[in-house]
PDB file of N, CA and C in Angstrom:
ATOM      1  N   UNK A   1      13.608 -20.751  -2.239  1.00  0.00           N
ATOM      2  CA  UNK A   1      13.799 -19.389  -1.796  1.00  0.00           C
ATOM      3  C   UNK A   1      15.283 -19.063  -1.837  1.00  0.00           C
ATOM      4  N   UNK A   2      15.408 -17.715  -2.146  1.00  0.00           N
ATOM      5  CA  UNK A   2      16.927 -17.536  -2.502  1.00  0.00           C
ATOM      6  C   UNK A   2      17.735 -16.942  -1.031  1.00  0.00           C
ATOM      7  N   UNK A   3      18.866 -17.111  -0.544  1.00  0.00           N
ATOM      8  CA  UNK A   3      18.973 -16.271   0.480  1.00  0.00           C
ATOM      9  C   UNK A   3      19.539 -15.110   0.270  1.00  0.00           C
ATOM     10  N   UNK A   4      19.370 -14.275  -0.914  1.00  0.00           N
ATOM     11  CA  UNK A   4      19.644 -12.887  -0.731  1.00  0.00           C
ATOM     12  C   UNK A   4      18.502 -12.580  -1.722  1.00  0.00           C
ATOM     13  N   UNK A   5      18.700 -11.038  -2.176  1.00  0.00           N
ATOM     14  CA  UNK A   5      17.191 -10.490  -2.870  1.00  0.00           C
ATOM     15  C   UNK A   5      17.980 -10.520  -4.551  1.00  0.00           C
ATOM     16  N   UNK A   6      16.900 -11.241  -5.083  1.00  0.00           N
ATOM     17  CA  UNK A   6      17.144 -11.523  -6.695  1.00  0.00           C
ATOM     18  C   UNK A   6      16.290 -10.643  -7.130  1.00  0.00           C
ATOM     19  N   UNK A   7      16.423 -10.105  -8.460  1.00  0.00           N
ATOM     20  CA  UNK A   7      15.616  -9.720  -9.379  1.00  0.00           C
ATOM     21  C   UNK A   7      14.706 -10.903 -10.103  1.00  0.00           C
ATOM     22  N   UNK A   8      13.395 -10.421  -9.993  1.00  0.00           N
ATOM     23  CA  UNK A   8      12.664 -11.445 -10.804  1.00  0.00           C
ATOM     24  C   UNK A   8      11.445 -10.861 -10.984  1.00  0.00           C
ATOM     25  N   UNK A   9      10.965 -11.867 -12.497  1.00  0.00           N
ATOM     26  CA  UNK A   9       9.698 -10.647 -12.906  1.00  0.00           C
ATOM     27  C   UNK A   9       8.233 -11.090 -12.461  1.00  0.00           C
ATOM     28  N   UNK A  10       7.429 -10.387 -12.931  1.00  0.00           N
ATOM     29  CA  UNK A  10       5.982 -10.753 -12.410  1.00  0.00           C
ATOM     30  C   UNK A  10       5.415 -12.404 -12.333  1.00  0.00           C
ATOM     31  N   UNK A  11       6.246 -12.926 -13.510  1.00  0.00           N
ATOM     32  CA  UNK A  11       5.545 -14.158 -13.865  1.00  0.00           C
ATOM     33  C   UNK A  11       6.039 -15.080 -12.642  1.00  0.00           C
ATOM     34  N   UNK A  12       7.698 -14.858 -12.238  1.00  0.00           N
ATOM     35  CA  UNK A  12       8.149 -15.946 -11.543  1.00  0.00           C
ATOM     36  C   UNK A  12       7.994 -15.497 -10.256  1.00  0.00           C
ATOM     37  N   UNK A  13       7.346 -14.667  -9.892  1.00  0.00           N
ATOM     38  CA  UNK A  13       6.820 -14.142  -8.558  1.00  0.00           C
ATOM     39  C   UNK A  13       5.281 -14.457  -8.347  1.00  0.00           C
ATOM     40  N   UNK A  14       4.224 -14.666  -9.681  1.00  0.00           N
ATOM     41  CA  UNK A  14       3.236 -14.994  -9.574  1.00  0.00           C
ATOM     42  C   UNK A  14       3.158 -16.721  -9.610  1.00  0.00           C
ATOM     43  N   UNK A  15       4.181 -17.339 -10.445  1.00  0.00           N
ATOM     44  CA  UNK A  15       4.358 -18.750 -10.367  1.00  0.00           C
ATOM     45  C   UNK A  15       4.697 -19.234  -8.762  1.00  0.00           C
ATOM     46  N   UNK A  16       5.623 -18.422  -7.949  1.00  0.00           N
ATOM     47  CA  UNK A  16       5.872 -18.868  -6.870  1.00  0.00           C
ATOM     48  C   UNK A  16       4.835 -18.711  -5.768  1.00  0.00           C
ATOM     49  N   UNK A  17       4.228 -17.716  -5.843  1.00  0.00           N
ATOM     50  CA  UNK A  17       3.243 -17.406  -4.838  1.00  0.00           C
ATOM     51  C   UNK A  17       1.921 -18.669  -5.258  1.00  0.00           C
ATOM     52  N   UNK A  18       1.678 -19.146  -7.061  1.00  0.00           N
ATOM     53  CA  UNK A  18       0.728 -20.127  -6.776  1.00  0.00           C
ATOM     54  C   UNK A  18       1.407 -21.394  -6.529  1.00  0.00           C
ATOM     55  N   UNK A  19       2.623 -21.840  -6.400  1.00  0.00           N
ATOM     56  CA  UNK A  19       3.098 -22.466  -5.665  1.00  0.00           C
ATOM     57  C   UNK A  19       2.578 -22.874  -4.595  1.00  0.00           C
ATOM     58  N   UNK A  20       3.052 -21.639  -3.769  1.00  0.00           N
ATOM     59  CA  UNK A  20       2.681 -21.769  -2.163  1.00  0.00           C
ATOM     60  C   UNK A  20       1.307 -21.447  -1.753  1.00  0.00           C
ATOM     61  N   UNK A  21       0.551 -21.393  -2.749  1.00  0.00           N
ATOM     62  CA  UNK A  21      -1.068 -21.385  -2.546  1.00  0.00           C
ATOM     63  C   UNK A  21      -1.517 -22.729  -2.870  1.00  0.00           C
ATOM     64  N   UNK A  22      -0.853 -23.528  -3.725  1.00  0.00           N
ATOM     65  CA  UNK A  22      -1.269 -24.724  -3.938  1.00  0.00           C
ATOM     66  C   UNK A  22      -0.768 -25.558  -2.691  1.00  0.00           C
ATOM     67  N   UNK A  23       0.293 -25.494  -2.390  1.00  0.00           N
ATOM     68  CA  UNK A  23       0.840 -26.249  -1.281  1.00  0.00           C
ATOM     69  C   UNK A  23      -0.217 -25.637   0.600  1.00  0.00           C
ATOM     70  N   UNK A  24      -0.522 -24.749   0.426  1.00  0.00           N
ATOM     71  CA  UNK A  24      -1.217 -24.480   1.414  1.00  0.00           C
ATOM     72  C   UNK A  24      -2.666 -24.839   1.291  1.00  0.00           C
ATOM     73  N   UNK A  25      -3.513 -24.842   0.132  1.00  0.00           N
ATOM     74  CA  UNK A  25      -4.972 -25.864   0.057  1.00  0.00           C
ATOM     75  C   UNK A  25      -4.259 -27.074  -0.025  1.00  0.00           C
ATOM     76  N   UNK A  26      -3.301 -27.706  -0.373  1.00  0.00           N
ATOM     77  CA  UNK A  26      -3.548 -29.548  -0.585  1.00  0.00           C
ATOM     78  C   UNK A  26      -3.473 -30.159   0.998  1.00  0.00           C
ATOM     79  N   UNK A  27      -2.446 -28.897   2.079  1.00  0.00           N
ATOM     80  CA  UNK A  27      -2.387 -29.072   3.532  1.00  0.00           C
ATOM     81  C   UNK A  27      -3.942 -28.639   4.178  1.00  0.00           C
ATOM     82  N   UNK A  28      -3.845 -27.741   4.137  1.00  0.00           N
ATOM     83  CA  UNK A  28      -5.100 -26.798   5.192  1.00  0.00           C
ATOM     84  C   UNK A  28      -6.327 -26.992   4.157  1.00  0.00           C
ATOM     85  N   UNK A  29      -6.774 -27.361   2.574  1.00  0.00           N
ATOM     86  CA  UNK A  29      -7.810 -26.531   2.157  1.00  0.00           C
ATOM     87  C   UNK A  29      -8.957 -26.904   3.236  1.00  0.00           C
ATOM     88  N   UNK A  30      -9.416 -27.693   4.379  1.00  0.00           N
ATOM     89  CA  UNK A  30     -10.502 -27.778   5.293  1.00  0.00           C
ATOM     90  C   UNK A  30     -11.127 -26.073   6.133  1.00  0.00           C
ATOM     91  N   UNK A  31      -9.774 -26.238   6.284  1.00  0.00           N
ATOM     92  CA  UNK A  31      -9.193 -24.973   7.165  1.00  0.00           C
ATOM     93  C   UNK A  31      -9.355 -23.466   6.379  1.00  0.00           C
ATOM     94  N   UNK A  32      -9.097 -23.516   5.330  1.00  0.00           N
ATOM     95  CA  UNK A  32      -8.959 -21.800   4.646  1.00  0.00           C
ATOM     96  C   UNK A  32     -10.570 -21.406   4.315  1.00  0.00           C
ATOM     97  N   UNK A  33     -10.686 -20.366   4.489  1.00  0.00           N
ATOM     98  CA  UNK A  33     -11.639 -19.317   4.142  1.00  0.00           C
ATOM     99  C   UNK A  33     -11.450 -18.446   3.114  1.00  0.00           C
ATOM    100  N   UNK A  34     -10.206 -18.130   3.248  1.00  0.00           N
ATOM    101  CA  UNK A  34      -9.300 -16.913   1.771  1.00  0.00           C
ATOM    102  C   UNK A  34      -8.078 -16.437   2.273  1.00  0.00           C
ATOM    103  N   UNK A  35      -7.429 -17.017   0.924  1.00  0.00           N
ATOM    104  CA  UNK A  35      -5.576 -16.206   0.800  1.00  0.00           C
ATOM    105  C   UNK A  35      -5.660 -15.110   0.339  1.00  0.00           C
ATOM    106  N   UNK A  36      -5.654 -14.377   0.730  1.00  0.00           N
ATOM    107  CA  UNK A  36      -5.141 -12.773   0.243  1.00  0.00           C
ATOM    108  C   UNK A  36      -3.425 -12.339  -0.137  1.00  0.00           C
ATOM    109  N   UNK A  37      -3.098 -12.053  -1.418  1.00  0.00           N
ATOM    110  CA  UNK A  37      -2.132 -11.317  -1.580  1.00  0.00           C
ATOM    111  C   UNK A  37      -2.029  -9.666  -1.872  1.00  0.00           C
ATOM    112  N   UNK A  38      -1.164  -9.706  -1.190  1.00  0.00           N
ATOM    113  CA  UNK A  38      -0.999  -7.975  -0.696  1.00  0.00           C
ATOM    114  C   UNK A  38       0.109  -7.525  -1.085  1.00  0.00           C
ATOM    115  N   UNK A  39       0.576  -6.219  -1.153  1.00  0.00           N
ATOM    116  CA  UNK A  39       1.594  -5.642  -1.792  1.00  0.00           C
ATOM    117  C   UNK A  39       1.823  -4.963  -3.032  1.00  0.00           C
ATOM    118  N   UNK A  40       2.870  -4.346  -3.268  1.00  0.00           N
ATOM    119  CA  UNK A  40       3.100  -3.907  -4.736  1.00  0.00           C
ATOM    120  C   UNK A  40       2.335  -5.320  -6.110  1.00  0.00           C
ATOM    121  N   UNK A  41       2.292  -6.527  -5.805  1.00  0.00           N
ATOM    122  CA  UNK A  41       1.967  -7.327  -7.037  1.00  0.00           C
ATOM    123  C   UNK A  41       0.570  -6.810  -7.315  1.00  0.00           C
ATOM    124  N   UNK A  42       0.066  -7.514  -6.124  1.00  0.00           N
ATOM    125  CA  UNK A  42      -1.441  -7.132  -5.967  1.00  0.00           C
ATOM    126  C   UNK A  42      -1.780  -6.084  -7.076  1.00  0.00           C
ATOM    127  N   UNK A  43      -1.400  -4.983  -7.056  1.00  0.00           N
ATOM    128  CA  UNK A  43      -1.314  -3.428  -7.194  1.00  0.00           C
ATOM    129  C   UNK A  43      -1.215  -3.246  -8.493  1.00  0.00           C
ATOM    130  N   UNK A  44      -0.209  -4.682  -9.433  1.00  0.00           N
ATOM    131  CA  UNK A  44       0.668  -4.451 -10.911  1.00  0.00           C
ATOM    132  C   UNK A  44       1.181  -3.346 -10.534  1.00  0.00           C
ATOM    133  N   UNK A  45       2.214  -3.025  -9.428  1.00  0.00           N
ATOM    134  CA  UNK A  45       3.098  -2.131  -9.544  1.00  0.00           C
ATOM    135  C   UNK A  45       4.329  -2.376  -9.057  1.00  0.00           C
ATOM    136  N   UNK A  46       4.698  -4.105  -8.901  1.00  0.00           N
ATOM    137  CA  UNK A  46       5.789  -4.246  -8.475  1.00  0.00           C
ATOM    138  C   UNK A  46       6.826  -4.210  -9.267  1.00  0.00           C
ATOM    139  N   UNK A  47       8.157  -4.034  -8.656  1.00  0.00           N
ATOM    140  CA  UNK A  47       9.447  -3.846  -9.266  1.00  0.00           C
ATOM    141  C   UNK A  47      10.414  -5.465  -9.414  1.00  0.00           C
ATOM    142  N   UNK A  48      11.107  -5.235  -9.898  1.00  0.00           N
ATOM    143  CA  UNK A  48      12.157  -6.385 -10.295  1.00  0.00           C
ATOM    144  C   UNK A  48      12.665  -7.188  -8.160  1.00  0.00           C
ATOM    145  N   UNK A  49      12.625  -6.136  -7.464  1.00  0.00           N
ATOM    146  CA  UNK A  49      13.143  -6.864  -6.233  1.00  0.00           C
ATOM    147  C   UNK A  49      12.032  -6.606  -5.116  1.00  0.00           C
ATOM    148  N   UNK A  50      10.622  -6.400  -5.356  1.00  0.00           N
ATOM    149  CA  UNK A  50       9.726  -5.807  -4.736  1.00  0.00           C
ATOM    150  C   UNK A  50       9.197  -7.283  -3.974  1.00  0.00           C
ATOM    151  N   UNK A  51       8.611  -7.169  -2.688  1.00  0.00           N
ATOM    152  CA  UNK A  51       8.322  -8.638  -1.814  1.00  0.00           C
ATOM    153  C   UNK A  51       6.819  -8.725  -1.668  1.00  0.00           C
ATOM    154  N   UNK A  52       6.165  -9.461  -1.758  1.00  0.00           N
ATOM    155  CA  UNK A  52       4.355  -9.918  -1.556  1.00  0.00           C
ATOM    156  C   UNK A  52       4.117 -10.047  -0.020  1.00  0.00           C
ATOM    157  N   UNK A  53       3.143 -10.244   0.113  1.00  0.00           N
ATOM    158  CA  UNK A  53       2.755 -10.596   1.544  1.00  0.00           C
ATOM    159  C   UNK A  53       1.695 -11.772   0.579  1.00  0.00           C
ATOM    160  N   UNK A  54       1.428 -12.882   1.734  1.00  0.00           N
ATOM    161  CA  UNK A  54       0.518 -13.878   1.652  1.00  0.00           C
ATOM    162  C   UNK A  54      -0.433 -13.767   2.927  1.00  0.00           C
ATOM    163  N   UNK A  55      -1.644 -13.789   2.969  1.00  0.00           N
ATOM    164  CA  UNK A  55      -2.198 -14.201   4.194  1.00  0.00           C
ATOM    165  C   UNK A  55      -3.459 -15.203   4.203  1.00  0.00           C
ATOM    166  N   UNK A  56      -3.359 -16.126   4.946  1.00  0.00           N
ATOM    167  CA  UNK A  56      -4.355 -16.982   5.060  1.00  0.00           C
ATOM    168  C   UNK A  56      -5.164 -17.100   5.947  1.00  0.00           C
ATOM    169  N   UNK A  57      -6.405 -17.177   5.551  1.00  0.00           N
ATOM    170  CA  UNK A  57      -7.845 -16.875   7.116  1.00  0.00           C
ATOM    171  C   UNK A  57      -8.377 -18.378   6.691  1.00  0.00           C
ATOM    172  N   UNK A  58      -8.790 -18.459   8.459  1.00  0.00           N
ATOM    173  CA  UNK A  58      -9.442 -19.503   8.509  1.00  0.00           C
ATOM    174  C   UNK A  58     -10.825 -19.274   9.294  1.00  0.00           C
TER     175      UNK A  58
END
């Protein structure tokens, strides 16, 4: 994670988010029910500095 806001495109915003979807089933998958991503990606309408939401139900 960067500590200020980078430009970056769909791919390395969709690579990072399955990142942290993979790292959250190899911990919790007992536990999850469904990750939901939310936001401009979701949408295909995000921008170069636009932010996701992740949420995980159990």
């Amino acid at each position: 994670m960067l500590p200020y806001p980078a430009s970056t495109s769909r791919t390395e915003k969709l690579d990072f988010i399955d990142r942290i979807v993979k790292m959250l089933l190899n911990k919790y998958r007992d536990n999850i029910e469904a990750i939901g991503i939310y936001g401009s990606i979701a949408q295909e309408k995000e921008g170069p500095y636009s932010e996701y939401r992740i949420s995980c139900h159990k």
